[in-house]
Protein backbone atom coordinates (compact mmCIF):
# COMPACT_ATOMS: atom_id res chain seq x y z
CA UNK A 1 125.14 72.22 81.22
CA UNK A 2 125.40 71.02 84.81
CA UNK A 3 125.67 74.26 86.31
CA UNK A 4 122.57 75.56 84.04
CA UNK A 5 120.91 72.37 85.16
CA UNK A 6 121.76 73.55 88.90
CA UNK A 7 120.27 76.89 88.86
CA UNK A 8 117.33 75.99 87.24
CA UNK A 9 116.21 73.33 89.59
CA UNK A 10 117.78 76.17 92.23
CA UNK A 11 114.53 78.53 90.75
CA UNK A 12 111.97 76.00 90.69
CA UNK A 13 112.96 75.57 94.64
CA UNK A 14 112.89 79.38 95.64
CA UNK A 15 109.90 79.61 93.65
CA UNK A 16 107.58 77.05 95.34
CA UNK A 17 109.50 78.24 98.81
CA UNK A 18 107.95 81.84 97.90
CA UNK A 19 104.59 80.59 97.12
CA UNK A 20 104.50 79.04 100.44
CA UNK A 21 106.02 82.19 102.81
CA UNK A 22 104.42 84.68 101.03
CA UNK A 23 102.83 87.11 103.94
CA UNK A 24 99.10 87.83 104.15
CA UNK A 25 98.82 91.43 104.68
CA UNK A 26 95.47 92.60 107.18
CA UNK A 27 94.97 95.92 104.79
CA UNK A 28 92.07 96.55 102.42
CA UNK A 29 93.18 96.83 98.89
CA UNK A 30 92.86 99.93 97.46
CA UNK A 31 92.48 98.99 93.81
CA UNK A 32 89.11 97.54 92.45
CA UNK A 33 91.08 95.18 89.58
CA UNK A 34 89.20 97.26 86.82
CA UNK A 35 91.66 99.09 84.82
CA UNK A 36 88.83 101.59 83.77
CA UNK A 37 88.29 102.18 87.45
CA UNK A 38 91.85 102.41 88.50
CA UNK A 39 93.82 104.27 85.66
CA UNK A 40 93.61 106.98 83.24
CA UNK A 41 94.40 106.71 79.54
CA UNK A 42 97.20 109.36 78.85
CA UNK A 43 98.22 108.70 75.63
CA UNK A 44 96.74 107.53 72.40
CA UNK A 45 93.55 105.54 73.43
CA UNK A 46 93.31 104.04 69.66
CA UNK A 47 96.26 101.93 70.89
CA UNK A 48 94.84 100.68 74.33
CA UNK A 49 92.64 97.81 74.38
CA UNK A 50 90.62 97.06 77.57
CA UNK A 51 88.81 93.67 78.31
CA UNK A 52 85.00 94.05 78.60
CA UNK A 53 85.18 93.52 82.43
CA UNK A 54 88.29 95.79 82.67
CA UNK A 55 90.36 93.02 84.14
CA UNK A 56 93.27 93.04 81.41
CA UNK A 57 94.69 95.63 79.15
CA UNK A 58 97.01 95.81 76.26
CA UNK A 59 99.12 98.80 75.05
CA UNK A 60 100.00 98.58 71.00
CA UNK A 61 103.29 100.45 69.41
CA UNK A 62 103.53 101.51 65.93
CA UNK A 63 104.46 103.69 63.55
CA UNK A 64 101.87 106.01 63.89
CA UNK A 65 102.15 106.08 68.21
CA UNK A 66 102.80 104.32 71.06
CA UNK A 67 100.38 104.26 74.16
CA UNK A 68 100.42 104.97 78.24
CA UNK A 69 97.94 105.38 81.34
CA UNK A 70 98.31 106.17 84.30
CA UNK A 71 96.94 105.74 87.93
CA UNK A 72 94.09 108.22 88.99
CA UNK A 73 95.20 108.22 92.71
CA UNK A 74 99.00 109.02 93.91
CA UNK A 75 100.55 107.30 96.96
CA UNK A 76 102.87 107.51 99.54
CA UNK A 77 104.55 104.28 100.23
CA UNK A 78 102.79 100.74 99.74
CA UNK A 79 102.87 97.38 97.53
CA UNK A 80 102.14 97.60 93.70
CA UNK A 81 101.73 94.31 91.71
CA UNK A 82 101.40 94.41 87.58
CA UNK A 83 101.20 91.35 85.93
CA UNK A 84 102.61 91.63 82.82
CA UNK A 85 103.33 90.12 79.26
CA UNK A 86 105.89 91.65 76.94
CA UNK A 87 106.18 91.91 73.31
CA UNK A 88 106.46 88.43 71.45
CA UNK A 89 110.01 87.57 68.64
CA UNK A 90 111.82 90.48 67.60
CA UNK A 91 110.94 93.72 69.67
CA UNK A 92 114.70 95.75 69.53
CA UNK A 93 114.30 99.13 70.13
CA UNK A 94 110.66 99.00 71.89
CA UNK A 95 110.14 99.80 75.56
CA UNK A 96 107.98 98.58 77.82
CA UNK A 97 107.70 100.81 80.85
CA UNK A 98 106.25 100.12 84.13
CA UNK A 99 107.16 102.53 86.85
CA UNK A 100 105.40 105.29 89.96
CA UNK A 101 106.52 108.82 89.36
CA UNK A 102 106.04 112.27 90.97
CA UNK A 103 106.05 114.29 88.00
CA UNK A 104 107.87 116.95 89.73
CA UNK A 105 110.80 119.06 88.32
CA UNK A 106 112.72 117.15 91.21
CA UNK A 107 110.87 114.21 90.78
CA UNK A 108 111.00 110.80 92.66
CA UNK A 109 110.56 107.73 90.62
CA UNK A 110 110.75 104.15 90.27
CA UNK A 111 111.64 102.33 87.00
CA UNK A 112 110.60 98.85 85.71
CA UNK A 113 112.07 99.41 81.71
CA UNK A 114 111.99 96.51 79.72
CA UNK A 115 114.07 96.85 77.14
CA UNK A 116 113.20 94.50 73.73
CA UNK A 117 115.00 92.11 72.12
CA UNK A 118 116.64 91.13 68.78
CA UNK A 119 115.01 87.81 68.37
CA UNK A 120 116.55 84.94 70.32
CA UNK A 121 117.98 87.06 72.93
CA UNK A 122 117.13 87.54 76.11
CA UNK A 123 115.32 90.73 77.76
CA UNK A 124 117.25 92.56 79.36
CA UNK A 125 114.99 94.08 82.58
CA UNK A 126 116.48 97.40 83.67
CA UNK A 127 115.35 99.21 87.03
CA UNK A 128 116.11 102.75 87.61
CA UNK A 129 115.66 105.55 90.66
CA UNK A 130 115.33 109.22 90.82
CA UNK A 131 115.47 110.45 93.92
CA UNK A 132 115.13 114.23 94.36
CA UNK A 133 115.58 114.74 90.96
CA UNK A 134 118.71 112.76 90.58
CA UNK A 135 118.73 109.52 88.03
CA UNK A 136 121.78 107.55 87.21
CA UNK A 137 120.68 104.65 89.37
CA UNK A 138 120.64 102.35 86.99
CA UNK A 139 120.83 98.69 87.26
CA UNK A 140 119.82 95.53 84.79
CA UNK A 141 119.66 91.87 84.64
CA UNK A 142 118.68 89.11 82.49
CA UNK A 143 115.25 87.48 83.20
CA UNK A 144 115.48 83.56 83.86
CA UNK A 145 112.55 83.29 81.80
CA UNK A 146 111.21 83.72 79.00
CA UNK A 147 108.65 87.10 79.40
CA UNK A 148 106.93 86.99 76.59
CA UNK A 149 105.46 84.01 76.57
CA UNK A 150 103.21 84.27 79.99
CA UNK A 151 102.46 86.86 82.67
CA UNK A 152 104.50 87.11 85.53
CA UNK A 153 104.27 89.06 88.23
CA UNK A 154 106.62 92.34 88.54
CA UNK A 155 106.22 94.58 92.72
CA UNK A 156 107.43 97.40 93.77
CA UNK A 157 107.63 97.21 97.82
CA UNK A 158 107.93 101.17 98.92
CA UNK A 159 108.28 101.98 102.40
CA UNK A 160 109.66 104.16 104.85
CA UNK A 161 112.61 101.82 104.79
CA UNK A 162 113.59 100.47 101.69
CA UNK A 163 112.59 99.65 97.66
CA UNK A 164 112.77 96.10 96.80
CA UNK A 165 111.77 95.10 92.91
CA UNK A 166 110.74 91.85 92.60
CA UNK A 167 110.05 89.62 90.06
CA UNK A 168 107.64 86.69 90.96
CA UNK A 169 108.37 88.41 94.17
CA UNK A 170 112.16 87.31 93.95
CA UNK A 171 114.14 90.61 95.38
CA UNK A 172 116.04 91.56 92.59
CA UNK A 173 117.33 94.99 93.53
CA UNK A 174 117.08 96.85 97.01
CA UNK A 175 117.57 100.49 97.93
CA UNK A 176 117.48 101.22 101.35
CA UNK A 177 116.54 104.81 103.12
CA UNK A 178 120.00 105.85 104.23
CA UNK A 179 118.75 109.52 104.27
CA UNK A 180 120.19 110.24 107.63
CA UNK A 181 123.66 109.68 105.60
CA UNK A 182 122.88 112.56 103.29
CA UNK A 183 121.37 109.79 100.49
CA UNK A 184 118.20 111.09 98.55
CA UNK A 185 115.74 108.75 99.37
CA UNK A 186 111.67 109.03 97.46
CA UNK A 187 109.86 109.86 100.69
CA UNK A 188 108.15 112.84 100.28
CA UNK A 189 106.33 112.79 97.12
CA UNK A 190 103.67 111.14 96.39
CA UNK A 191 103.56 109.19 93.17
CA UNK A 192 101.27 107.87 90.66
CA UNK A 193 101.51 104.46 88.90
CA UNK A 194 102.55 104.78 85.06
CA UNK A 195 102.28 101.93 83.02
CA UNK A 196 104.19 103.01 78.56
CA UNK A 197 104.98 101.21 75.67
CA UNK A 198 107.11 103.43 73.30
CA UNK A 199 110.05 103.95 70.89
CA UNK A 200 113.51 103.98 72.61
CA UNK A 201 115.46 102.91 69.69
CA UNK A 202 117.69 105.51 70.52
CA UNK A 203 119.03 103.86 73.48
CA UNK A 204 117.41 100.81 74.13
CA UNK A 205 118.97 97.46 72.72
CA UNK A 206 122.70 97.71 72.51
CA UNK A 207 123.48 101.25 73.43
CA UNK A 208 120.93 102.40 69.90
CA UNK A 209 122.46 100.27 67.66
CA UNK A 210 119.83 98.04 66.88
CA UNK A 211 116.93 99.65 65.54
CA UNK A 212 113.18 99.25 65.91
CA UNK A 213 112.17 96.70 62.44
CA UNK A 214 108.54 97.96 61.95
CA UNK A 215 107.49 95.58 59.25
CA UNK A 216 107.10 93.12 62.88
CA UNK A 217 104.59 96.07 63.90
CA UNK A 218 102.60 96.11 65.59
CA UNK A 219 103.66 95.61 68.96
CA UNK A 220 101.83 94.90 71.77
CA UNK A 221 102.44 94.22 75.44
CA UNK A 222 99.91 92.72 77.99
CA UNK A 223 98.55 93.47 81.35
CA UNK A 224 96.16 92.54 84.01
CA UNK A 225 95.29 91.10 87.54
CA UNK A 226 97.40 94.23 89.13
CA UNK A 227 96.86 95.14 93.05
CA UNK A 228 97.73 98.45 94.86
CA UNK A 229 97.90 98.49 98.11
CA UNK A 230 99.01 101.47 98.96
CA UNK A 231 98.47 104.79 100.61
CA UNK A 232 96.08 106.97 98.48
CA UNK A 233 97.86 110.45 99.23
CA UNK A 234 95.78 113.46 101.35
CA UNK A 235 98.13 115.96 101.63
CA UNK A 236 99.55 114.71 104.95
CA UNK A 237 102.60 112.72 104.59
CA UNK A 238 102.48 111.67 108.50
CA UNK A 239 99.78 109.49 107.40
CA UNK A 240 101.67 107.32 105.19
CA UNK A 241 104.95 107.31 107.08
CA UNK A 242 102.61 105.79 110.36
CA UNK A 243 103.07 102.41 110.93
CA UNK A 244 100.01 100.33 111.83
CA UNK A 245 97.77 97.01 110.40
CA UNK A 246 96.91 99.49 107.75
CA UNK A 247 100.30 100.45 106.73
CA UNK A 248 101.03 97.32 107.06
CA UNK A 249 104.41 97.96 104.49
CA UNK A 250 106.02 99.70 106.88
CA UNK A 251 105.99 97.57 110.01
CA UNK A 252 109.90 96.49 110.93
CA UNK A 253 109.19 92.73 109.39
CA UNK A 254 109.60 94.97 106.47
CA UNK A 255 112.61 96.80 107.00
CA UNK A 256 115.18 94.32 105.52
CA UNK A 257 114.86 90.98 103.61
CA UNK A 258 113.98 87.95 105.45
CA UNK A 259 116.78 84.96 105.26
CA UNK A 260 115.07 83.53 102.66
CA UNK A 261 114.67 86.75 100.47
CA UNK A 262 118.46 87.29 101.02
CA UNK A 263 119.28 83.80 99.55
CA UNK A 264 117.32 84.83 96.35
CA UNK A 265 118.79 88.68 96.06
CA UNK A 266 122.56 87.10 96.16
CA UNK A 267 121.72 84.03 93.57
CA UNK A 268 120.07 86.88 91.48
CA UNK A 269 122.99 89.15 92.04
CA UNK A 270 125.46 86.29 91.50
CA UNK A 271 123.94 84.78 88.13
CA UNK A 272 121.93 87.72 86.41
CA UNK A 273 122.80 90.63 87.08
CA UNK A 274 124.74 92.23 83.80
CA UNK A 275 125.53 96.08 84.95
CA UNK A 276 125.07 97.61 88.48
CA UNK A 277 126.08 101.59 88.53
CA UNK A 278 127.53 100.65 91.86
CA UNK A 279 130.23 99.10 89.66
CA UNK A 280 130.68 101.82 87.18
CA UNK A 281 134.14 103.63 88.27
CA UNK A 282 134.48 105.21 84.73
CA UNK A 283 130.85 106.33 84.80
CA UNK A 284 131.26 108.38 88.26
CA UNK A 285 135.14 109.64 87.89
CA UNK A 286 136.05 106.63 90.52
CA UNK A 287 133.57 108.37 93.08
CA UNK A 288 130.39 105.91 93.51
CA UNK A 289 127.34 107.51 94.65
CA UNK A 290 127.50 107.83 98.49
CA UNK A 291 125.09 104.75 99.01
CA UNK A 292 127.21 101.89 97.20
CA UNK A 293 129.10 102.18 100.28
CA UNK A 294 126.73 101.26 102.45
CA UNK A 295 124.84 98.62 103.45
CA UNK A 296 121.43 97.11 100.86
CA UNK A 297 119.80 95.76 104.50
């Protein structure tokens, strides 16, 4: 108990530290805040539900279909923010997917899955990256929180340097640009934001084992007060990869974690962090990917 005691008064510190270093950018936001505005509805629209004023949105799963949208503009680097609520009690074998992607046959991507729960247990938040077509980047942890019963706040800082996921914007997994090693690295094409709830029973809570109960249907997951700051893609990629006040993401403050941000990625790493591919010898024959040799900043 002491040492649960210890890291939870060790989150409420970071936390409040956060909300107090947290760096004003000088850019104009790109996004209006009005999901009609911003996004598309690509799947199902019975199963969306937008707010009169387009400020929130929720996505329902059941039997009949689950629902998606997506992002009318594509970008090339930036900072996306989705506040989100996931499914309430038991939600095994639903995913909740939050993620930019290419939609190329050699796509680039980058994967918030949250991946439901048997009732009791916690989330398990997995994040995933294709570079050039190639997946198998998988990592997950266990959220410190309870997700369901509040938004929170879950970024994906892309730049011509590095990915950091954050949570609350607690770094939680980093993958830097090591391209000049002969690493794929998302850099050249430009991605929309996709926001899914759907079945993954196959796969999603204990390897497919437990299976989705749909008398608890429906399901429903929660969004709203997002932010894009990005850059909205116009077919010349020397535009986004400039730094300057209005790319402000890719300015060298951003090229690593600051002391602080380290702090959080190792107590993150140390205490929640359940399965890193990095560590996966019998996944990759005993030959890691190139980058899990090298350094995360």
């Amino acid at each position: 108990m002491t040492s649960v005691k210890r890291s939870k008064s060790f989150v409420l510190l970071i936390y409040l530290i956060s909300s107090l270093l947290l760096r004003v950018s000088e850019a104009s936001v790109v996004s209006s805040g009005d999901f009609n505005k911003d996004f598309l509805v690509t799947w199902s629209p019975t199963h969306v539900n937008t707010s009169s004023d387009g400020r929130s949105r929720t996505l329902k799963l059941d039997q009949e279909s689950g629902a998606s949208f997506s992002s009318i503009q594509t970008f090339l680097f930036g900072k996306i923010d989705m506040k989100i609520k996931l499914i309430p009690g038991p939600s095994q074998g639903t995913v909740v997917a939050y993620y930019m992607s290419s939609d190329q046959t050699n796509r680039d991507e980058i994967d918030f899955e949250f991946l439901g729960n048997v009732n009791g247990q916690p989330y398990i938040l997995q994040t995933n990256i294709y570079a050039d077509g190639v997946d198998n980047r998988e990592e997950r942890i266990h959220l410190w929180f309870d997700p369901t019963k509040d938004f929170h706040t879950y970024s994906i800082l892309w730049n011509v340097h590095q990915i950091v996921f954050m949570v609350d914007q607690i770094p939680i997994r980093l993958y830097r640009n090591h391209s000049e090693k002969g690493v794929a690295y998302p850099r050249l094409q430009p991605m929309s934001i996709k926001v899914s709830l759907w079945n993954g029973e196959s796969w999603a809570t204990s390897g497919g084992h437990e299976k989705v109960d749909w008398s608890k249907a429906p399901f429903v997951a929660s969004f709203g007060d997002y932010k894009i700051d990005a850059c909205i893609w116009k077919g010349n990629p020397t535009l986004c990869n400039e730094e300057n006040n209005e790319n402000w993401w890719n300015k060298n403050e951003f090229s690593s974690l600051t002391r602080v941000q380290k702090r959080w990625f190792k107590w993150v790493s140390k205490y929640h962090l359940i399965y890193d591919y990095c560590q996966d010898y019998a996944r990759f024959h005993n030959k890691l990917p190139k980058e899990c040799s090298l350094p995360k900043y």
